[in-house]
Every structure is written in C-alpha cells, then in structure tokens.
Protein backbone atom coordinates (compact mmCIF):
# COMPACT_ATOMS: atom_id res chain seq x y z
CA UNK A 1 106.79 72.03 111.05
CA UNK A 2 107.06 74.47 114.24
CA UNK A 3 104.51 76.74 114.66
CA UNK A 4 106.09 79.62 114.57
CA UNK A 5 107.46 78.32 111.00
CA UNK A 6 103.80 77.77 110.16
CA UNK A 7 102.51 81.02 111.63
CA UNK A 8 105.31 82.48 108.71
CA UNK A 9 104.15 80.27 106.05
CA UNK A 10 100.61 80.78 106.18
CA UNK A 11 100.88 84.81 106.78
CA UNK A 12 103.61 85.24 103.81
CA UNK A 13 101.32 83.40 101.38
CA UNK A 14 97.96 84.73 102.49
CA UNK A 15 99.69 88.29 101.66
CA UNK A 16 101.55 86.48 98.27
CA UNK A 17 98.49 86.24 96.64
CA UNK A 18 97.28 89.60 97.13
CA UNK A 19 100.07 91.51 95.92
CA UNK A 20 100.76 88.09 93.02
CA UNK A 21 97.46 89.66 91.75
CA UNK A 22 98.40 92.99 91.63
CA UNK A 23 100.95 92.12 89.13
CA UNK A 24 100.45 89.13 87.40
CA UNK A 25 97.27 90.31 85.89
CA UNK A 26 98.85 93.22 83.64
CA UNK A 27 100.71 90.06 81.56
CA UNK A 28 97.11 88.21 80.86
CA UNK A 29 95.30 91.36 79.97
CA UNK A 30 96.00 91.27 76.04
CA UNK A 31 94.74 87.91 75.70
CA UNK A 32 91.64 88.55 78.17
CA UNK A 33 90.59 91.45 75.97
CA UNK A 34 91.27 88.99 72.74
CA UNK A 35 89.28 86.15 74.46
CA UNK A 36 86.42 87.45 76.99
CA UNK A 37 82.61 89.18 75.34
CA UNK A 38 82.12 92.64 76.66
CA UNK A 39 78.22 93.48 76.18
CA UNK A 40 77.60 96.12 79.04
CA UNK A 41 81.47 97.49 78.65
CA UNK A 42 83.67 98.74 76.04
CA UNK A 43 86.95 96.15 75.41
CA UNK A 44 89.24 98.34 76.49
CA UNK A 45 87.23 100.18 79.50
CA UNK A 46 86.54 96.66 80.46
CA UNK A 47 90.52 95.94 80.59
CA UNK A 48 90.67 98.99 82.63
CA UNK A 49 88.28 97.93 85.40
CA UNK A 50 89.93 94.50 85.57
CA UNK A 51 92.90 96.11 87.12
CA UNK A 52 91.28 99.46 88.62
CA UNK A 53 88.46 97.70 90.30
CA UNK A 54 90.44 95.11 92.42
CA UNK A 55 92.75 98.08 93.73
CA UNK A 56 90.10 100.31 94.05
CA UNK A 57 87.97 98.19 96.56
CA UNK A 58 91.03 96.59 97.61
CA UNK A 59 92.66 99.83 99.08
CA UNK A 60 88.86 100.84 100.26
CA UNK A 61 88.05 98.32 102.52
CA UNK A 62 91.71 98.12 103.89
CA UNK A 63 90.91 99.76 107.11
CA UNK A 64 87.42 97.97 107.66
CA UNK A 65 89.21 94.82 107.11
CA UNK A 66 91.90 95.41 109.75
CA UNK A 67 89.30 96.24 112.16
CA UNK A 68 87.51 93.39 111.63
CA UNK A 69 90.50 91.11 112.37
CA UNK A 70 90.66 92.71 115.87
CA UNK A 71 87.62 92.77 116.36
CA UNK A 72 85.87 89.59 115.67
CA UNK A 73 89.34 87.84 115.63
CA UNK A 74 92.61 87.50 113.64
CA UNK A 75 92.97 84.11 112.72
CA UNK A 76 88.81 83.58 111.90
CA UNK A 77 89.53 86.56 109.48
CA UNK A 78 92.25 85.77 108.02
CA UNK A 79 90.84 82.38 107.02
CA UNK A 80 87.49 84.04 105.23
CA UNK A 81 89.97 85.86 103.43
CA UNK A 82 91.99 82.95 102.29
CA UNK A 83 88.68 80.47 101.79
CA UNK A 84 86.88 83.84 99.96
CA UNK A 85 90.34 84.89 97.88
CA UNK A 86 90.71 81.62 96.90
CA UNK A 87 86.65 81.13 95.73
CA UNK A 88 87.06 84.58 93.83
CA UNK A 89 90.05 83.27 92.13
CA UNK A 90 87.94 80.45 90.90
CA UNK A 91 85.61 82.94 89.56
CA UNK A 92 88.15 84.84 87.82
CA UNK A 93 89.43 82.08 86.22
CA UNK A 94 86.37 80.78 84.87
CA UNK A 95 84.26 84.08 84.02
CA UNK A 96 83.06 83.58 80.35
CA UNK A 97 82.72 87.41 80.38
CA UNK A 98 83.98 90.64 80.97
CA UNK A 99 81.32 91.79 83.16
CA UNK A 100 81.54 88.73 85.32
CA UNK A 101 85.26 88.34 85.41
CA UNK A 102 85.29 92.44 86.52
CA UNK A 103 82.78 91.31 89.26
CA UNK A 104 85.25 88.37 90.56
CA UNK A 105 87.63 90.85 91.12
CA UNK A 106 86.11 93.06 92.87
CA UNK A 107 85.27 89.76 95.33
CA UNK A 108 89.13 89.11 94.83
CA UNK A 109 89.67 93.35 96.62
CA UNK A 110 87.04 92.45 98.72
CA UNK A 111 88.84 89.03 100.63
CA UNK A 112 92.06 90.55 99.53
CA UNK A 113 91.42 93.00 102.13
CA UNK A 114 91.62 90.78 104.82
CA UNK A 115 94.69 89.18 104.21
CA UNK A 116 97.57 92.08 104.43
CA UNK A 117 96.14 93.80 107.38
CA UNK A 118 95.76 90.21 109.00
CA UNK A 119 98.96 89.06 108.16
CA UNK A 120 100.83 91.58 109.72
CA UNK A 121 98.31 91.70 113.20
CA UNK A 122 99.18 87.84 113.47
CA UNK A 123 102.78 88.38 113.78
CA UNK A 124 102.74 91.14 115.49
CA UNK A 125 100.56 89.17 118.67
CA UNK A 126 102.68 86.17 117.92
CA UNK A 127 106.33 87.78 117.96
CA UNK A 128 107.91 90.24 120.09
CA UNK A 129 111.05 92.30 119.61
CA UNK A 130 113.99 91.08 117.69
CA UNK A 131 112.10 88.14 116.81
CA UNK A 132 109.57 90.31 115.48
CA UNK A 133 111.56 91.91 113.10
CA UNK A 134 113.38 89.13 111.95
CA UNK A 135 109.22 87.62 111.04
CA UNK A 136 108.47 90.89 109.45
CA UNK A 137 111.76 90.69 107.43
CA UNK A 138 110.72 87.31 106.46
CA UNK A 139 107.56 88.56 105.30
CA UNK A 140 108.72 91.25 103.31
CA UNK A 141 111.26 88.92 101.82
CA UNK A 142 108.82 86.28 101.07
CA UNK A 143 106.40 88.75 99.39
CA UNK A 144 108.84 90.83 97.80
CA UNK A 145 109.86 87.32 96.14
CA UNK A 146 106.69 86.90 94.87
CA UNK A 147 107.04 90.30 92.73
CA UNK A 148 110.34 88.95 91.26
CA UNK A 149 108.82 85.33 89.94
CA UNK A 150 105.27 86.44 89.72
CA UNK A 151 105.29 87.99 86.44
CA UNK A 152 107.38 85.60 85.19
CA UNK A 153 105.71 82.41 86.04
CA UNK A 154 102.44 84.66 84.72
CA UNK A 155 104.17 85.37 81.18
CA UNK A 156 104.79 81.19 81.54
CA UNK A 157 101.22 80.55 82.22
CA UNK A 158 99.26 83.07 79.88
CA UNK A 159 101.73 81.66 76.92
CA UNK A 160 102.09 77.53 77.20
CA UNK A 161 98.62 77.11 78.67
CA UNK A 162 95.95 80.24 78.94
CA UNK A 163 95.38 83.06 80.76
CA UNK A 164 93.11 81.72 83.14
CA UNK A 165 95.61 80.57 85.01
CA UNK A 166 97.32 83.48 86.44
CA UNK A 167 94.38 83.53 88.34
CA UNK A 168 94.39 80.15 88.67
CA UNK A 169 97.49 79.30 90.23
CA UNK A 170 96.55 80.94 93.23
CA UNK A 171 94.19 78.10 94.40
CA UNK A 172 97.42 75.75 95.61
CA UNK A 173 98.71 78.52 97.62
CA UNK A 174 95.73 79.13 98.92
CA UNK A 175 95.55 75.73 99.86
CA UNK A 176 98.79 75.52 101.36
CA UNK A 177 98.03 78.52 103.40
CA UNK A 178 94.82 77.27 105.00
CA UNK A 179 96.52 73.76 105.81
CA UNK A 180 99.72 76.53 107.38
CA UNK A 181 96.93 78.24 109.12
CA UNK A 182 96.72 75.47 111.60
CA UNK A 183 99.53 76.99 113.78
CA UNK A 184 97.82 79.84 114.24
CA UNK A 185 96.35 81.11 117.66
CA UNK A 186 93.47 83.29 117.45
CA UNK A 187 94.06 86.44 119.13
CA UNK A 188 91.53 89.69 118.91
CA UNK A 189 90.77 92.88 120.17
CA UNK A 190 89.63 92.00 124.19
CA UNK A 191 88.41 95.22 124.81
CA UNK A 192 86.78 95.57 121.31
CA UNK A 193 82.97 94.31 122.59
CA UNK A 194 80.54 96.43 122.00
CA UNK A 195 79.03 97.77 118.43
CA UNK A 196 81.20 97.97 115.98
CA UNK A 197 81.07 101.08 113.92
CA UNK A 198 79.91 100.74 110.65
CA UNK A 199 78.91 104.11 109.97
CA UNK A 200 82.90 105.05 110.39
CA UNK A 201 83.50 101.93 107.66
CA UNK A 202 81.50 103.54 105.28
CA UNK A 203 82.97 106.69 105.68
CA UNK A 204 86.28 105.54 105.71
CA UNK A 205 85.67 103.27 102.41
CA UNK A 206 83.93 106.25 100.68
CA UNK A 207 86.87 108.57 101.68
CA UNK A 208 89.68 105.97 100.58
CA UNK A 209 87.87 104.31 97.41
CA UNK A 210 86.72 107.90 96.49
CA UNK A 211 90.36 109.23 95.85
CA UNK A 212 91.43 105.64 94.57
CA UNK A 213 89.09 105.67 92.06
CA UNK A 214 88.99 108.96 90.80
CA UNK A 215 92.76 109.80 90.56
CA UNK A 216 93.62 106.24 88.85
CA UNK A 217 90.34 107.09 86.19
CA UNK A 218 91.22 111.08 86.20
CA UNK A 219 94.29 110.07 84.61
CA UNK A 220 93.27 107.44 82.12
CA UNK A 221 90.84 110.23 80.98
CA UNK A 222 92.81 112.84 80.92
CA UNK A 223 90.63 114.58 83.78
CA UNK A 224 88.02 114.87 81.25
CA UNK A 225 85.62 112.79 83.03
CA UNK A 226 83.06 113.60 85.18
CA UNK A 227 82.69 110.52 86.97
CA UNK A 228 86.35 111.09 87.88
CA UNK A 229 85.77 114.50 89.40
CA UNK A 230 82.73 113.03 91.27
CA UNK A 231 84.66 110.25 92.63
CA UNK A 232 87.26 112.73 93.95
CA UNK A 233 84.61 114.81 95.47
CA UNK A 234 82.75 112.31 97.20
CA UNK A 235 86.00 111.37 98.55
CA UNK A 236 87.09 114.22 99.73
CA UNK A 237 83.97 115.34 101.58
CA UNK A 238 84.08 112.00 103.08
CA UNK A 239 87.91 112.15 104.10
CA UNK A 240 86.78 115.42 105.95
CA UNK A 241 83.67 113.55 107.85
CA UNK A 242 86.39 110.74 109.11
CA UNK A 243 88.05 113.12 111.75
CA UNK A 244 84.75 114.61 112.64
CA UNK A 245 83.01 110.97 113.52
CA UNK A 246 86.39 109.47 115.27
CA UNK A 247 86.09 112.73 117.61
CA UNK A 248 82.48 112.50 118.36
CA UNK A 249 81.37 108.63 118.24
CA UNK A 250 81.71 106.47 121.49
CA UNK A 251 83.60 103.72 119.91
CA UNK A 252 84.87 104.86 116.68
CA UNK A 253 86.62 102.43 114.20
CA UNK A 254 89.96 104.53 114.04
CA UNK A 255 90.15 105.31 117.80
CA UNK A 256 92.10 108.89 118.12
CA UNK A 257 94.16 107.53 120.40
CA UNK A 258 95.89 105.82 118.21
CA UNK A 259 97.80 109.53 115.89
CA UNK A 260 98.84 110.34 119.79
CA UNK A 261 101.84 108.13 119.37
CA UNK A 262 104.58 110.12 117.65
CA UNK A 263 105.90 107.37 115.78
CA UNK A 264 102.35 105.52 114.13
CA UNK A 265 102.07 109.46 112.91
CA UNK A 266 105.40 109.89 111.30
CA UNK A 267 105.45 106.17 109.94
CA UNK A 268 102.33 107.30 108.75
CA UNK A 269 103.54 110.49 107.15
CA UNK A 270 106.57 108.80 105.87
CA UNK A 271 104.66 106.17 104.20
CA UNK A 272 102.68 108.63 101.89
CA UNK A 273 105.64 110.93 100.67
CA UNK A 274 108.29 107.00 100.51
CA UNK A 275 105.35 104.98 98.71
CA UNK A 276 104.06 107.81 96.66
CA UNK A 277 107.84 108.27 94.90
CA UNK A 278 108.56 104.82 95.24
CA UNK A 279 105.49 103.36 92.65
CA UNK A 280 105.09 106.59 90.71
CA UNK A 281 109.46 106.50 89.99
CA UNK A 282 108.94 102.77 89.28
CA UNK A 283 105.75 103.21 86.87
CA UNK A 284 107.43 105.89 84.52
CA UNK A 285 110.74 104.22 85.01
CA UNK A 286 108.99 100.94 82.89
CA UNK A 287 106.92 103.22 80.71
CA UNK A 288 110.53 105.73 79.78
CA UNK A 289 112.76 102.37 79.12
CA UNK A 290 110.25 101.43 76.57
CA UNK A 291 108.37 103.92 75.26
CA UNK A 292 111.02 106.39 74.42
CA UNK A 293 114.61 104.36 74.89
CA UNK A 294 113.24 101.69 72.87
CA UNK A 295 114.16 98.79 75.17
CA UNK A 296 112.81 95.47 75.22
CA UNK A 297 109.73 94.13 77.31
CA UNK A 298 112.23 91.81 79.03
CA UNK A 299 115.00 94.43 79.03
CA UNK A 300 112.43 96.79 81.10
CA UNK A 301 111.41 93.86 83.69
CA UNK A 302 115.31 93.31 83.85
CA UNK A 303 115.74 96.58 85.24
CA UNK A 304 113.52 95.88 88.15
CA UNK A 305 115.44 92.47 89.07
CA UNK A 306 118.48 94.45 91.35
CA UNK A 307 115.85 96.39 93.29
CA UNK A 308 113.67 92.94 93.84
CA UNK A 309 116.98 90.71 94.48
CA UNK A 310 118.34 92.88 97.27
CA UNK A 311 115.18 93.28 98.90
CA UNK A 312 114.22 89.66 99.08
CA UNK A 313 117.78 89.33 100.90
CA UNK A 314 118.65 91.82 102.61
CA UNK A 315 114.95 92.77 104.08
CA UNK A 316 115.15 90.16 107.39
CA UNK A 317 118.60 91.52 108.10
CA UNK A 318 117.21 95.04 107.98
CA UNK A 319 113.92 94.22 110.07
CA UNK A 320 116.25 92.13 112.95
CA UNK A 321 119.02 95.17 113.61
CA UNK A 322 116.14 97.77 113.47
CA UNK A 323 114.63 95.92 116.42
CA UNK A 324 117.63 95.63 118.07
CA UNK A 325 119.01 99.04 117.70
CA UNK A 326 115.94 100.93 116.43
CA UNK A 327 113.98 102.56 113.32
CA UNK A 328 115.18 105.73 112.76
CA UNK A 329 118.40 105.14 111.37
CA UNK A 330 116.94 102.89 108.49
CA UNK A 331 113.92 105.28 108.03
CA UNK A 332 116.22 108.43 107.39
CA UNK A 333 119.17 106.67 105.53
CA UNK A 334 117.03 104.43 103.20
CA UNK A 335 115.36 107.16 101.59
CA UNK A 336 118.13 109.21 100.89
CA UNK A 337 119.58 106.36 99.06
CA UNK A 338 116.86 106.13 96.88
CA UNK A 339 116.71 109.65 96.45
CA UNK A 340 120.64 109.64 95.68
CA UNK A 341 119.78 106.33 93.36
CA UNK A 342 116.93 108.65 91.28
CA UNK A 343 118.90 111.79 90.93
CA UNK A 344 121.90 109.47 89.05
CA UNK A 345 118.71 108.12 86.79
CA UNK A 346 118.00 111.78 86.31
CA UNK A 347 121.10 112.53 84.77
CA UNK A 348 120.34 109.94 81.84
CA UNK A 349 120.95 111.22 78.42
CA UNK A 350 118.42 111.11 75.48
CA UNK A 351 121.02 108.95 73.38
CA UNK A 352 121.56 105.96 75.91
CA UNK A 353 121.80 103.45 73.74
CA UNK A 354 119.10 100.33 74.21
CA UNK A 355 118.80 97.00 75.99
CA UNK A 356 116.94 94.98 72.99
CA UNK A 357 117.22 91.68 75.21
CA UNK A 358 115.90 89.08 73.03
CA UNK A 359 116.02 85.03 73.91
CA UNK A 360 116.40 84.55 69.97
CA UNK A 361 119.33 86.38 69.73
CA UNK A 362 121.44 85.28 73.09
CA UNK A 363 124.13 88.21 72.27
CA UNK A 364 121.10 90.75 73.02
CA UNK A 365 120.30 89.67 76.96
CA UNK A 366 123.94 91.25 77.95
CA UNK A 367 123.44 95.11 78.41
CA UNK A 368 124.72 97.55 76.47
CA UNK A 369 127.79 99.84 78.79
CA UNK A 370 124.95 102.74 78.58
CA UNK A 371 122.35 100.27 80.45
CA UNK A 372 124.47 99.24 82.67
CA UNK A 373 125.81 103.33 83.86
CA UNK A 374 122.84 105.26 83.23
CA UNK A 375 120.04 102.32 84.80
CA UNK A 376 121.08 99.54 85.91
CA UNK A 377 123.99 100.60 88.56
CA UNK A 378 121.17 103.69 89.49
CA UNK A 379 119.03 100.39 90.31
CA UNK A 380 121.50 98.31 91.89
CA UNK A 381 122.03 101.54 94.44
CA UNK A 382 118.43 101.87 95.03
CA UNK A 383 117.58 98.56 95.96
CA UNK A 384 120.02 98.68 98.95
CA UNK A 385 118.29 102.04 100.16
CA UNK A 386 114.39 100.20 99.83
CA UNK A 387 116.12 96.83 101.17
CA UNK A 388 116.95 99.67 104.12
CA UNK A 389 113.33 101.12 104.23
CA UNK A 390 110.64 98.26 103.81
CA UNK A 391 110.70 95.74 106.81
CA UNK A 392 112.03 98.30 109.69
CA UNK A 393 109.54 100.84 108.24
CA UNK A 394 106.84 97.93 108.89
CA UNK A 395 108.37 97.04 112.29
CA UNK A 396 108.13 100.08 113.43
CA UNK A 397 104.45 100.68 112.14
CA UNK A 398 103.84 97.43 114.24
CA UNK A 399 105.35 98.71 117.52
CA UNK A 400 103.82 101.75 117.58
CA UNK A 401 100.37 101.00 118.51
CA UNK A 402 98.83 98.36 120.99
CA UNK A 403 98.70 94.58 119.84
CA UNK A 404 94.83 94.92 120.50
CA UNK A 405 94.98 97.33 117.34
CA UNK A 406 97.48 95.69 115.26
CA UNK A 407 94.91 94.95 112.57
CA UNK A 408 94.02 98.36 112.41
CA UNK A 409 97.24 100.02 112.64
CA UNK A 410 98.51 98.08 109.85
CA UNK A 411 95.18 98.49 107.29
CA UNK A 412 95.75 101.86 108.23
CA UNK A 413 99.39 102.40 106.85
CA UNK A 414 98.63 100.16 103.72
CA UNK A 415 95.36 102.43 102.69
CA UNK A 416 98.32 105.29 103.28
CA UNK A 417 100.60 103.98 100.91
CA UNK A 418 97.76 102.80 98.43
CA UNK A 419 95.94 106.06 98.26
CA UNK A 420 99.40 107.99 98.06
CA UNK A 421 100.40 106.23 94.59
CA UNK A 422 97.40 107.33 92.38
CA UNK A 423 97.36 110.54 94.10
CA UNK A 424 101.18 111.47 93.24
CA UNK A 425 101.13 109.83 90.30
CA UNK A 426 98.36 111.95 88.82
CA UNK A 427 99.94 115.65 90.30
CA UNK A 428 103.23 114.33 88.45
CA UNK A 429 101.22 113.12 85.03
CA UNK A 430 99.81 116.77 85.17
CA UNK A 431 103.72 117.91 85.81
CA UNK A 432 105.28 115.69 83.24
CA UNK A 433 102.76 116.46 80.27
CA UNK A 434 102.95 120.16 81.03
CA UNK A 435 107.27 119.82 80.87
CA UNK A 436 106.76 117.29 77.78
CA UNK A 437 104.37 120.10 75.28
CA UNK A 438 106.77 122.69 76.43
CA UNK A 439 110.07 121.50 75.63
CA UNK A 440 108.59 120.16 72.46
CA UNK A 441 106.86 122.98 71.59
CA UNK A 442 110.56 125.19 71.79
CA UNK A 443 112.06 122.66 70.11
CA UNK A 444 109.50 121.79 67.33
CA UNK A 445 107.62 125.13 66.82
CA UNK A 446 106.07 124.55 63.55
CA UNK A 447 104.25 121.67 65.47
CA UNK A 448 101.14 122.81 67.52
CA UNK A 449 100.86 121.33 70.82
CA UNK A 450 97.30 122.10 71.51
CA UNK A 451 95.80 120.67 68.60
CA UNK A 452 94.43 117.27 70.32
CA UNK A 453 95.17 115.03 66.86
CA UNK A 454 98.92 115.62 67.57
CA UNK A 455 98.57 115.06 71.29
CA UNK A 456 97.18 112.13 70.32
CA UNK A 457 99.90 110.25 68.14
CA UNK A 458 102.70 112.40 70.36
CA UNK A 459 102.48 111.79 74.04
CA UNK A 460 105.31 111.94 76.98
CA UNK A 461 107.10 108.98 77.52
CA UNK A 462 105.28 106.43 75.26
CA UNK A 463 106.76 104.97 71.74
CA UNK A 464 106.67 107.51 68.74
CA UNK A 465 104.61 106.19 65.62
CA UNK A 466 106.25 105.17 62.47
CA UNK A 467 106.98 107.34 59.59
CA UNK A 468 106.91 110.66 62.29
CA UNK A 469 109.15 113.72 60.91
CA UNK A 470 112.84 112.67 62.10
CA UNK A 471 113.35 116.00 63.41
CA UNK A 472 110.08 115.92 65.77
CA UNK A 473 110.90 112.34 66.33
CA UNK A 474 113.80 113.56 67.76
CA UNK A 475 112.53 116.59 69.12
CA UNK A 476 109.58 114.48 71.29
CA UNK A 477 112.39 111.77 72.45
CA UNK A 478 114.34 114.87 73.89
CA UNK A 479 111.21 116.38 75.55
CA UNK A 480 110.58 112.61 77.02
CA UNK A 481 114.00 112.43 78.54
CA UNK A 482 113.52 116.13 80.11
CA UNK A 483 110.32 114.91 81.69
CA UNK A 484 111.48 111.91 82.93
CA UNK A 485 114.22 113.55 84.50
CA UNK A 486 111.29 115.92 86.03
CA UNK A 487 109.39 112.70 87.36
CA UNK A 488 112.72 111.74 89.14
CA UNK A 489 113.48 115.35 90.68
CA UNK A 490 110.05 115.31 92.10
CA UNK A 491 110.16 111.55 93.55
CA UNK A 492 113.63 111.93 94.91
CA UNK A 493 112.36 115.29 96.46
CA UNK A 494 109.45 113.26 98.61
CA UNK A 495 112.08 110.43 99.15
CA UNK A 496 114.13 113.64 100.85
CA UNK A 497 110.44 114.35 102.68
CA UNK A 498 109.87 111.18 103.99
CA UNK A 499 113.67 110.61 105.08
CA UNK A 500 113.20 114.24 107.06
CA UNK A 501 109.75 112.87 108.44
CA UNK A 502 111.82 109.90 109.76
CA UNK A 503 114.45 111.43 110.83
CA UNK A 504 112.77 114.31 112.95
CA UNK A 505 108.93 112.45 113.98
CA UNK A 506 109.97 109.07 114.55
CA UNK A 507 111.50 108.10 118.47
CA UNK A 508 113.88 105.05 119.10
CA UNK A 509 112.80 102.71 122.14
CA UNK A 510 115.08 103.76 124.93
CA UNK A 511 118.11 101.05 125.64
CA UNK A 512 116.42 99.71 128.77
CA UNK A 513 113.58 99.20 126.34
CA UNK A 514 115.55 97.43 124.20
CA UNK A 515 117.06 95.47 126.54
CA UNK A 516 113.60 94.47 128.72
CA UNK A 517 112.90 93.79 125.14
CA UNK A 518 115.76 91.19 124.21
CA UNK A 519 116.12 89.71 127.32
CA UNK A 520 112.04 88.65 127.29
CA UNK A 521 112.64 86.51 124.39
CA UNK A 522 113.41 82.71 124.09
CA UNK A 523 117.47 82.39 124.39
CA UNK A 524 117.36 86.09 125.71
C-alpha cells in the first residue's frame, strides 16, 4: 500500500467510526432499554442520554480537540483518539448498566473528538490542490458510505447476534486504522510553543456543549425543564466570553486572525444556515413518512438511499473540479438544488398513498407511483445538489486558513454545523407545533388544543392512536402534512441563505493561483 493510499485509509475510518456511532446506535436502543438495569436513571431518560450525551460532549470538545492536533501534533492525536475510541467502544459494549454504558459514551464524544478534526488537518498537510480535493472527496465518499451500510449492518447485528455489537464492530476498524496509521507523517502547529490556553477550552466547551445540550433536552421536554434553560444560559454567557478572551489573551486557542479571511467566515456562515436545514429537513422527513403517511421502517430508510448513493459517488468528482476551478460555483448552486428538491417535497399531498415495504411480502418493496413523485424523485434531485455541496464546501474550509491551523479550522466548522442542528431544529419544533394546534384546531373545533391529555395522544407528525375519531384522525393527518410542508419552507429558505452566503462571501483563488497550484503537484 502507498502512503498516500494509507494516509486515506486510516483518516476515512478514524472519521467512519465517529459518525457509524452517531447512527447505528438509534437501531440498538430498544433492546438496550429491554436489556440494561437503570438504578440512578429512569429507562427511558437513560435511552435519552445514550444518544444526547455522546453528541453533546462530542460537539463540545470539537474545537479543543482540533487544537490539540496542532498543537501537540496531528498524527500523536489522532492515534489517542483511535486507541481511546476504540477502548470506549469496548466499554460500551460490555457495560452491564445504564449508568456505565452512558459513561462509555461520553469517553466514546470524548476520543471521538479527536478523530474528525484530525482527519481532515492530516490531509490537508499531506495534499495540496487538486489532489487535495480529490482526498477530501474520498473522504466524504468513504464516510458518507458508512451512513448508507451503517444502519443496516447495525439492524444485522442487534437482530442475529445482540446489541452489543453495534458498538462492537468498531474495534476491527479501529484496528485497521491504527495498522493504516503507519503512513502517516506527523505534522503540528511549529509556531504553536508556548502555553496552551485552557481557559479559552473551557470557555469554548461551556459555550458549545451549553447550547448542545440544552436545545436537544429543551425539546425532548417540551422547554419545560429547567435544566434545559440553564444549559442554554450557561451557554450563552459563555459564547459571549469567547470573543472577549480571543481579543484580549496572548495566545488564544481560536486566534482572531483566523475570521479575517473572507472565505473561513462565509464557509463558516454557510455551514450553520446548509447543516441546520440539511439534518432538521432530514429528521422530520423520517419522522412525517412514518408517523403520519404510514410508511414502513424500511420504506423510510429507503428514502434516504438516493441522497446517500449520489453522494458516495459523485462527492470526489465534486471536491477535484472545485479545486481546479474553485468553490463558489458548487457552494451557491448546491444549495439551491436542495432548496428546489424541498419545495417539490413541500407540495406533497395528505393522501399520498404509502410505501409498506415489507421483505415478507416481496410485491410491497416496489413503491407505490405516489412514493416515487411526491418523495422519492424530490430525493433523487436533492442528493445531486448535497453531492454538489459536501466535499468542495470542506475543501474550501481547508484552504482557507494556514496548514499550521488546519486542526482548528476544521473543529471549528464541525462545532458550526453540530451546534446549528439542535438549534434550528428546536426554533422549527416551536414553528411546526404552533402550525400543527392551529390548523387542527380550525379544522377540529370541538377538540381543545390546550388541554395537555389531547396534546398528549395528538402530536405533529407522529402516528395517530387507534380507535381516534375518523374525522380528527383525519383532521390531525391534514394539520401534519401542513406542518411538514412548513418545516420544508423554512429549511429550503436557509438552503436559499447559505447559497446567498456562498455566493456573495466566499472568493475563488485567482487563475495564476490555480495554476501555481496545479503545476506544483506530482504529474503537474
């Protein structure tokens, strides 16, 4: 194996596993909450923290991480973070409760940190130009395929063996990442020798895990929680104390330095209006198909396959001619496909018939003409705009700051993009339940809305319960529908944000750029 070939291999697996276990966990957590004691937590608040705590400390200690890579050096780092992952992984598998197996994950956020941030800093010292697009098309390609067959070989795992081994199964990639890792040359920060700046870390962490955490528990509470308020609080006053210590510290983490390049600002900007829509679309996308369409668990994962399929081909393509001709045009035309791709699913009537795919009944797994018009074509349409968006969006991320800060520059968009999703997600849950009562409440007024017994058994989006009044059954699927087509105004209108971000903030290297560029690499 070349070692450029290995340098790939070992930073596309090292960031596999993180986002694997972003995923694969949702299929394992009914039979965790069937298997696993819970003494100090409730079953289901226990369930909760198994996904909420690994993202939570996960998107927190994003930025620390990536300064830590430059700092004490990319290629140590990134092995802690495999060796540690990996250990964590163990634990997870293993725990013989709750409590513990919520405390391996939170080890798994911790080393999990490590590993995106690093992955991207080692190809960006490793490749330049052209050839660093094409590796950061790879890498989105080789994660992005880890989406499509992760929750499938997890359903496979949790079923014919347990569900200990969705956690499991990461120890042989692990393993063949650390033997990969070997072609790696250790590259750091060389100006980054004094103190680090922990104080800024904390801050940082507090700012990032603070909004995290309380917008992803403000909405499983129905902002009735005070922990979730606090948690937003603290994270706020901290996000305002990160600006203040960058300006006034000798050698703060985040060096200011960095937000005077146009482009790391609007890539920045972009990110948080692109990612925002792009998870919060996807997450009531599953929840609508389901909940009030009535398809299938396999129907709804289906859906997602076009989107997946196209990005794990067409991403190294995209990252290649973005480096060779520039950004801007992918960051401006991507997200107006999606957008375009949304506004079609917006249009979806309350009647599409449903997908019941079903392995015992082979006639089921073809899709009805509705699916196929009102969601899967939309789908098909918005996987080539995010097959447009991903990899040039990371390459240029990646060439807008000094390789010296690569770590950083990339921890930095990923806590973006992760603090952006719980954050839009709960301003449109607010939106969405506010358009669902409404319309029901004109449609069905005999039915009161406020009274929290009906807003419990009738909520937006989600399945009806049996033996409900046909006409409010059909009164709540209609209000659904109208607030899903809300949710996919809303996303497609930051998709239109970002795209206008792009298309004004972000700067294309000039062509003798390009060329220096091109003609500096091997063959060039």
């Amino acid at each position: 194996m070349s070692q450029r070939a290995g340098i790939l291999l070992a930073t596309i697996l090292g960031s596999a596993v993180v986002f694997l276990d972003g995923t694969i966990v949702n299929v394992a957590l009914d039979p965790i909450g069937r298997d696993l004691p819970a003494t100090l937590v409730g079953r289901l608040e226990g369930l909760t923290y198994v996904t909420t705590a690994y993202f939570t400390v996960l998107s927190a200690l994003l930025i620390l991480a990536g300064a830590l890579n430059d700092h004490y050096g990319r290629r140590r780092m990134f092995t802690v973070g495999l060796v540690g992952f990996g250990v964590a992984s163990v634990g997870c598998g293993l725990a013989p409760t709750m409590e513990l197996l919520i405390a391996a994950r939170i080890l798994q956020g911790i080393f999990g940190a490590l590993l995106v941030p690093g992955s991207l800093s080692i190809i960006t010292a490793t490749f330049d130009g052209e050839e660093r697009g094409r590796a950061i098309g790879l890498w989105a390609a080789g994660t992005s395929a880890t989406l499509i067959v992760g929750p499938l070989v997890g359903g496979l795992l949790v079923q014919a063996l347990s569900w200990r081994w969705a956690f499991l199964i990461n120890v042989p990639i692990i393993a063949v990442a650390l033997w990969a890792t070997r072609s790696v040359p250790e590259s750091r920060d060389e100006e980054s020798r004094g103190e680090f700046d922990w104080l800024g870390a904390a801050t940082i962490a507090l700012a990032v895990g603070g909004l995290a955490f309380g917008a992803t528990r403000g909405q499983q509470q129905n902002w009735t929680d005070s922990v979730a308020w606090a948690s937003l609080g603290v994270g706020a006053v901290a996000t305002v104390a990160v600006p203040v210590l960058m300006l006034t510290r000798s050698r703060p983490l985040v060096p200011p330095d960095l937000f005077a390049s146009r482009n790391f600002t609007a890539v920045n900007l972009a990110t948080l209006l692109v990612y925002g829509a792009l998870y919060v679309s996807m997450g009531v996308q599953n929840v609508f198909f389901q909940g009030t369409l009535g398809y299938s668990p396999l129907a709804a994962g289906a859906t997602l396959m076009p989107s997946a399929v196209l990005l794990t081909l067409l991403s190294t393509p995209a990252g290649r001619l973005s480096a060779r001709i520039g950004p801007r045009l992918f960051l401006t035309v991507g997200p107006i496909v999606m957008a375009a791709s949304l506004l079609w699913l917006a249009r979806i009537p309350a009647g599409s018939a449903a997908w019941r795919a079903d392995p015992a009944a082979p006639g089921s797994l073809l899709p009805p003409l509705d699916a196929v018009v009102d969601v899967l074509l939309p789908l098909v349409l918005f996987g080539v705009g995010i097959s447009m968006l991903v990899a040039p969006l990371t390459t240029a991320l990646m060439a807008s700051v000094p390789i010296r800060n690569a770590g950083l520059g990339s921890a930095i968009n990923n806590a973006v993009s992760r603090v952006g999703q719980p954050l839009v997600f709960a301003l449109l849950f607010i939106a969405v339940t506010a358009s669902f009562y409404g319309s029901l409440e004109s449609s069905a007024p005999e039915l009161d809305v406020t009274d929290p017994a009906v807003r419990a058994e009738v909520q937006p989006l989600t399945a009806l319960p049996d033996g409900l009044d046909q006409d409010v059954a059909e009164a709540a699927r209609a209000a659904s529908t109208d607030a899903f087509r809300l949710a996919m105004i809303v996303s497609a209108a930051l998709l239109l944000g970002g795209a206008l971000v792009s298309g004004i903030g972000i700067r294309n290297p000039t062509r003798e750029v390009l060329a220096a560029t091109a003609a500096s690499e091997p063959g060039g």
